[in-house]
C-alpha atoms as a PDB file:
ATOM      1  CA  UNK A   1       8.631  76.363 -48.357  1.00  0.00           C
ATOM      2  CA  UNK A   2      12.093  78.115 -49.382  1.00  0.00           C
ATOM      3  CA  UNK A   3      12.003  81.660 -49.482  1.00  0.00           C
ATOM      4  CA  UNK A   4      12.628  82.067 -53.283  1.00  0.00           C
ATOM      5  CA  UNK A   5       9.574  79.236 -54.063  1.00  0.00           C
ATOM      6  CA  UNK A   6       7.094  81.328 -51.770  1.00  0.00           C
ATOM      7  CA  UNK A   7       7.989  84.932 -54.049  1.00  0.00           C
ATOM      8  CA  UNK A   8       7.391  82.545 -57.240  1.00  0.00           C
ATOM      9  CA  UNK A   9       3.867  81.808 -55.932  1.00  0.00           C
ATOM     10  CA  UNK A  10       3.147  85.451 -54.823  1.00  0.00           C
ATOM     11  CA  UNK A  11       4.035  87.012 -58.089  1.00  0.00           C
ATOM     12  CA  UNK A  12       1.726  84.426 -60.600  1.00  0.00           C
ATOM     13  CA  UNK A  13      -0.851  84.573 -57.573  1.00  0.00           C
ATOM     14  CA  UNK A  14      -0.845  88.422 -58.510  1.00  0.00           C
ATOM     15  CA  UNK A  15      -0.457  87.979 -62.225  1.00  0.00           C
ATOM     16  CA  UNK A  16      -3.519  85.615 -62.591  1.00  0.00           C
ATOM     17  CA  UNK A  17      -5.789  88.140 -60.455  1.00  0.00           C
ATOM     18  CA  UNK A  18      -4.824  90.761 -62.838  1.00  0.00           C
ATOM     19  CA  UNK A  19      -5.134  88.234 -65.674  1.00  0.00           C
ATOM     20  CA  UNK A  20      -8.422  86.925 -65.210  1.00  0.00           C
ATOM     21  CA  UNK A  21     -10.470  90.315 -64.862  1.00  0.00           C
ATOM     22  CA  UNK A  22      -8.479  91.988 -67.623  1.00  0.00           C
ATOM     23  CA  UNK A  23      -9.469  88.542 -70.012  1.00  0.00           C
ATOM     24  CA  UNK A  24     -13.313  88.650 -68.938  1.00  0.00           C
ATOM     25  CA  UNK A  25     -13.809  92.760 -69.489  1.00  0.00           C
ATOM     26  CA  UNK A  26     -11.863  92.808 -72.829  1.00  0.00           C
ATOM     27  CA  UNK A  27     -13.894  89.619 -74.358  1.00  0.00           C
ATOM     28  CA  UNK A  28     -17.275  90.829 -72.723  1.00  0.00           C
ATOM     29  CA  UNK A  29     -16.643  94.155 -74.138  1.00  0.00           C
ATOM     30  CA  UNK A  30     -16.229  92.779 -77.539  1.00  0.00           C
ATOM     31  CA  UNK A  31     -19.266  90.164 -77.541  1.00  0.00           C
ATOM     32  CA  UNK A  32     -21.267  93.522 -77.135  1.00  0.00           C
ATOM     33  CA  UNK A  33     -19.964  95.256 -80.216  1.00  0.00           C
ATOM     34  CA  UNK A  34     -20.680  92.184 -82.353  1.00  0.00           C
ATOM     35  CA  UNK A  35     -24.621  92.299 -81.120  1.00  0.00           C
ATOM     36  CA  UNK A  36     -24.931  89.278 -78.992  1.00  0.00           C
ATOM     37  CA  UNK A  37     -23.855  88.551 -75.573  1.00  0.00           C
ATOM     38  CA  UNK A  38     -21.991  84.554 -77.105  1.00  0.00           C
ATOM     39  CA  UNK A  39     -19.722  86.648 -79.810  1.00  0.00           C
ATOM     40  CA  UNK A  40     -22.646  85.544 -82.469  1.00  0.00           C
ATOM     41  CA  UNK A  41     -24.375  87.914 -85.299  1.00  0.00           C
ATOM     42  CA  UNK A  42     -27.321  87.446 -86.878  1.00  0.00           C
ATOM     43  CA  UNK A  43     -27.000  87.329 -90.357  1.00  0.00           C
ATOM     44  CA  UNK A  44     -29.828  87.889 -93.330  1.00  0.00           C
ATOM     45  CA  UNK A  45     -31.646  85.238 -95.049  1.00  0.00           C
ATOM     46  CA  UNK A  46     -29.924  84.327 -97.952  1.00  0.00           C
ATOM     47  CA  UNK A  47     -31.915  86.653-101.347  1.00  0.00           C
ATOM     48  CA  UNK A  48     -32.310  83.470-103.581  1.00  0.00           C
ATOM     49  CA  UNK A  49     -34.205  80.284-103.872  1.00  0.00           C
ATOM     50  CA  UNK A  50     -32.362  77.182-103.900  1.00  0.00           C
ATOM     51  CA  UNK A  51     -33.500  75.379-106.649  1.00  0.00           C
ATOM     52  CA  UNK A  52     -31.365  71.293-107.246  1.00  0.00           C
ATOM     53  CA  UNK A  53     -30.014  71.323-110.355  1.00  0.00           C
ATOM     54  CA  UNK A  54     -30.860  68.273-112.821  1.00  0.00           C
ATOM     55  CA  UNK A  55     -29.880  64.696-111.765  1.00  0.00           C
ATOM     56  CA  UNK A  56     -26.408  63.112-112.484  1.00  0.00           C
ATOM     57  CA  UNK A  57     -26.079  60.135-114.196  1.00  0.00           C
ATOM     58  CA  UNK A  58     -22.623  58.243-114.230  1.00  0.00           C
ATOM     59  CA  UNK A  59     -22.357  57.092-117.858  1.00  0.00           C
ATOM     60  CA  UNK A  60     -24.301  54.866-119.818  1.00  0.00           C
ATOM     61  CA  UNK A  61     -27.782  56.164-122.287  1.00  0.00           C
ATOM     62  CA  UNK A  62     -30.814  57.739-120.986  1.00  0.00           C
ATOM     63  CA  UNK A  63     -32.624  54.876-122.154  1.00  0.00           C
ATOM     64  CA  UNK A  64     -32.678  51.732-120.073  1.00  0.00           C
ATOM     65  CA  UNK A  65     -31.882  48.304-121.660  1.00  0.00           C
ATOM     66  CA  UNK A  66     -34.263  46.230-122.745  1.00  0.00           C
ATOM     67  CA  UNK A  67     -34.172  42.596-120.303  1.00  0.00           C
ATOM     68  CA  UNK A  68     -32.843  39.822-122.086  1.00  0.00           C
ATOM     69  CA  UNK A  69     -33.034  35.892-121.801  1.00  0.00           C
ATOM     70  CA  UNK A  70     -30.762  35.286-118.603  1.00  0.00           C
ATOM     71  CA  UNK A  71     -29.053  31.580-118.820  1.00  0.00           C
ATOM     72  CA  UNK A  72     -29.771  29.769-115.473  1.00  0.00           C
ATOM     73  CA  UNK A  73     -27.293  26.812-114.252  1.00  0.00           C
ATOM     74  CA  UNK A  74     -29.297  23.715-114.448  1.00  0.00           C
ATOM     75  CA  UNK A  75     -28.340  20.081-113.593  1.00  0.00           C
ATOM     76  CA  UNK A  76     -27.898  17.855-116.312  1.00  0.00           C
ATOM     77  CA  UNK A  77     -30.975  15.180-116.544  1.00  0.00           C
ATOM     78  CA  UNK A  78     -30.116  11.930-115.296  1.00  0.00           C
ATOM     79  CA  UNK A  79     -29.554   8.836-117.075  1.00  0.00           C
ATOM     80  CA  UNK A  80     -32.654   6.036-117.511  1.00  0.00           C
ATOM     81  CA  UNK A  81     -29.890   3.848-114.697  1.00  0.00           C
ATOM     82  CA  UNK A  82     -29.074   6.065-112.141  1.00  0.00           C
ATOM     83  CA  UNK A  83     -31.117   7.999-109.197  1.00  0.00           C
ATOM     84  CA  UNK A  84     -30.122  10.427-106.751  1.00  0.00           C
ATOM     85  CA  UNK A  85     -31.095   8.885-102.753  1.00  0.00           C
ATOM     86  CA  UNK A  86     -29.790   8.968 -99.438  1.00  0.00           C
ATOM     87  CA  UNK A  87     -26.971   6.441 -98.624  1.00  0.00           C
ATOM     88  CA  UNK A  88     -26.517   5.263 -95.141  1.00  0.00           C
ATOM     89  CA  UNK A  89     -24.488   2.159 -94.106  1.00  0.00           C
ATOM     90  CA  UNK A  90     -24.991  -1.310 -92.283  1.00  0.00           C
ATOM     91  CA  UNK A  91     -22.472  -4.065 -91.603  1.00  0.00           C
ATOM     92  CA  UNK A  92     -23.211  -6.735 -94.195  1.00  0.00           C
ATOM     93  CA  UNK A  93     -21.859 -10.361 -93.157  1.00  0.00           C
ATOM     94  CA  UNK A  94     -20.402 -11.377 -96.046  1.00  0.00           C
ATOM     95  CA  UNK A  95     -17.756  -8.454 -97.555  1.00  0.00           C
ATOM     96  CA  UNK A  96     -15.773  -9.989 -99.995  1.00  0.00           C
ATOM     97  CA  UNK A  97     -18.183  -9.349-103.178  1.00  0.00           C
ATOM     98  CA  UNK A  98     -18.382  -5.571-101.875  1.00  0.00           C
ATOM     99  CA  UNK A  99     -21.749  -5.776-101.025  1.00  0.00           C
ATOM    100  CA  UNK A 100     -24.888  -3.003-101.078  1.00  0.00           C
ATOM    101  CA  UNK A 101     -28.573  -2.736-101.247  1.00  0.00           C
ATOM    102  CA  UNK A 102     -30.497  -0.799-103.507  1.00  0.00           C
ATOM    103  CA  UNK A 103     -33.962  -1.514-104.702  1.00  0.00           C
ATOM    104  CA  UNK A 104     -34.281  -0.180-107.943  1.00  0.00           C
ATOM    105  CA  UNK A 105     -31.466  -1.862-109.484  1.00  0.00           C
ATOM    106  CA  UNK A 106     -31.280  -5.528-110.639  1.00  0.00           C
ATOM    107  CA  UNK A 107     -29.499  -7.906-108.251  1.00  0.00           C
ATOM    108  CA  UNK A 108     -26.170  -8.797-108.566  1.00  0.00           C
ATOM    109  CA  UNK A 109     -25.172  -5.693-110.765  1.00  0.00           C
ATOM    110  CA  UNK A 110     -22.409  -3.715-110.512  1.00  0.00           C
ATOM    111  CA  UNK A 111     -23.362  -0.087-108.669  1.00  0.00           C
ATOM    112  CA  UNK A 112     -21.803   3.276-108.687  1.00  0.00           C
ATOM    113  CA  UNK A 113     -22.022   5.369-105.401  1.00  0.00           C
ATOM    114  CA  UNK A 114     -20.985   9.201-105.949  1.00  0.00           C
ATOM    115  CA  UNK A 115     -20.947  11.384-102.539  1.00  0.00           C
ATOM    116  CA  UNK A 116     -22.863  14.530-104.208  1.00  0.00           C
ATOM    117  CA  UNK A 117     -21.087  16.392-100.993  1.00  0.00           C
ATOM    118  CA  UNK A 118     -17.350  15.600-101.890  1.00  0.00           C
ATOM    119  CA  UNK A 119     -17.400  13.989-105.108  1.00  0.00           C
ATOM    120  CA  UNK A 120     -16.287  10.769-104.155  1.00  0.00           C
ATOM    121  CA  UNK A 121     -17.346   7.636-105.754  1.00  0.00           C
ATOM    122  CA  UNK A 122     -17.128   3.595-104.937  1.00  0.00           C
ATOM    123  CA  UNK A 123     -18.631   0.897-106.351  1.00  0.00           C
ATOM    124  CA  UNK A 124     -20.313  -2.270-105.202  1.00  0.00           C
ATOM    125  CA  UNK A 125     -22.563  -4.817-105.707  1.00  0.00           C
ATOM    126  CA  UNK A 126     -25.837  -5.170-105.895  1.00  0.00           C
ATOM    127  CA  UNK A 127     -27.440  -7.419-103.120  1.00  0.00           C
ATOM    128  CA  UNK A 128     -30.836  -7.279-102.363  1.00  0.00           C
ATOM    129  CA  UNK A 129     -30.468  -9.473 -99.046  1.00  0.00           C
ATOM    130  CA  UNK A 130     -32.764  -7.071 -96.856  1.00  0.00           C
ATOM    131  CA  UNK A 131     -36.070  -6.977 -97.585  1.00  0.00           C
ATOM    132  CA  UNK A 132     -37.058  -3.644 -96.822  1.00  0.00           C
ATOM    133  CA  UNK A 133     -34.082  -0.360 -96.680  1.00  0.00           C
ATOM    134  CA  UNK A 134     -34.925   1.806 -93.308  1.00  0.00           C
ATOM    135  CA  UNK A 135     -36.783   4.996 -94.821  1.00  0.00           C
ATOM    136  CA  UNK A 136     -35.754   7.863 -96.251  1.00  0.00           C
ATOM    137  CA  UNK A 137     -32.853   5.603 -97.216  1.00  0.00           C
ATOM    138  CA  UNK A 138     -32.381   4.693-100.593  1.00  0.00           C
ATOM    139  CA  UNK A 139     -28.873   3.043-100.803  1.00  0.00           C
ATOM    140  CA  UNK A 140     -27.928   0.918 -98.350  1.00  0.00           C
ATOM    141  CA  UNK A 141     -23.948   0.683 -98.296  1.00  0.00           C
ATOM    142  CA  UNK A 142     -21.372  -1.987 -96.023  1.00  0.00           C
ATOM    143  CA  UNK A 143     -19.576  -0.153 -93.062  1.00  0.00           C
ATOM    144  CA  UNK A 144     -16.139   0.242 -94.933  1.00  0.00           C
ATOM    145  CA  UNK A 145     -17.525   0.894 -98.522  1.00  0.00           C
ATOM    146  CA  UNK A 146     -19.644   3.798 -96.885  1.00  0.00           C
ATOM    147  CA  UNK A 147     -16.101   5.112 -95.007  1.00  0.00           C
ATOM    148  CA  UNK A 148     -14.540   5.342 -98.804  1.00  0.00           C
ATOM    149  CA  UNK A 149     -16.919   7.968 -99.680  1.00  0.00           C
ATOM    150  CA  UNK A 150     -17.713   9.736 -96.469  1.00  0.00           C
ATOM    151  CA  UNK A 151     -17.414   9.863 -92.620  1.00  0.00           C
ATOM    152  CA  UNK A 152     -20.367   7.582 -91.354  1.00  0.00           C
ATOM    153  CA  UNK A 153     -20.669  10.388 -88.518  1.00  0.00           C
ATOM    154  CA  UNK A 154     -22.381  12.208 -91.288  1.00  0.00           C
ATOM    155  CA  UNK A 155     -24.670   9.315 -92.696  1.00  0.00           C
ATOM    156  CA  UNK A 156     -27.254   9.571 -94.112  1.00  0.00           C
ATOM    157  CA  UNK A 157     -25.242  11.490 -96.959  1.00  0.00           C
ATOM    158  CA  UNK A 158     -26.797  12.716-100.096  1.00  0.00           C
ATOM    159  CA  UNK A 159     -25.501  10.294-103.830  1.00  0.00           C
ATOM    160  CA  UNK A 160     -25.864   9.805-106.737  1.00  0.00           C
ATOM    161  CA  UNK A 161     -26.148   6.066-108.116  1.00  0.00           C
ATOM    162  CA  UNK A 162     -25.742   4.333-111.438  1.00  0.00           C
ATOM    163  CA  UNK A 163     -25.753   1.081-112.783  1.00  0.00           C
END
């Protein structure tokens, strides 16, 4: 260590001995005038009794409405030719007359497929080929009609048919 560095230690080596004491007797010494040993007082109970003042209200009447009739969002009734069913698909071997099966309406008529999902709608026709429709199924659509409407990934797909 250099000469000059080792008398720059010595003198704050000194100060802070002198330091330290001289901080811990003058802030002792005070803590004792104040009445406590942390610097803290104790301090009287306050002379009055809280008591809350009235509640706040943020505009409007002291008196509460009165309910009223509430209008509730309600789907339309369907018409005497439609239904609402499940639509799945099936590869039907003849596809030039569009074809589909659904039970309730008469054979050979023209039918109205509406995706209630995505609001897209195809039509086809009406045969009743297949006895029986698997269950839960109610509309029975060909492969590529079905793919107009919706993704066959998500079959069976909630319509809505007319005819």
């Amino acid at each position: 260590m250099l000469r000059t560095d080792r008398r720059r230690v010595v003198i704050a080596s000194l100060f802070t001995a002198v330091a330290l004491p001289a901080l811990w007797f003058f802030s002792s010494d005070s803590a004792n005038k104040n009445g406590g040993s942390n610097g803290s007082r104790a301090t009287a109970p306050p002379s009055t009794k809280y008591e809350p003042g009235p509640p706040l209200f943020v505009g409007g009447t002291d008196t509460p409405k009165r309910p009223t009739l509430i209008d509730v969002a309600v789907p339309s009734t369907l018409p005497a030719n439609s239904m609402r069913a499940q639509a799945s698909f099936h590869r039907y071997p003849d596809t030039l007359t569009r074809p589909c099966s659904v039970l309730q309406a008469p054979d050979g008529a023209v039918v109205t497929v509406t995706n209630i999902d995505n609001g897209q709608s195809t039509t086809c026709t009406n045969t009743l080929t297949l006895a029986t429709l698997p269950d839960g199924i109610g509309v029975l659509l060909h492969t590529e009609i079905f793919a107009e409407i919706g993704n066959v990934t998500d079959a069976p797909i909630p319509v809505r048919v007319s005819w």
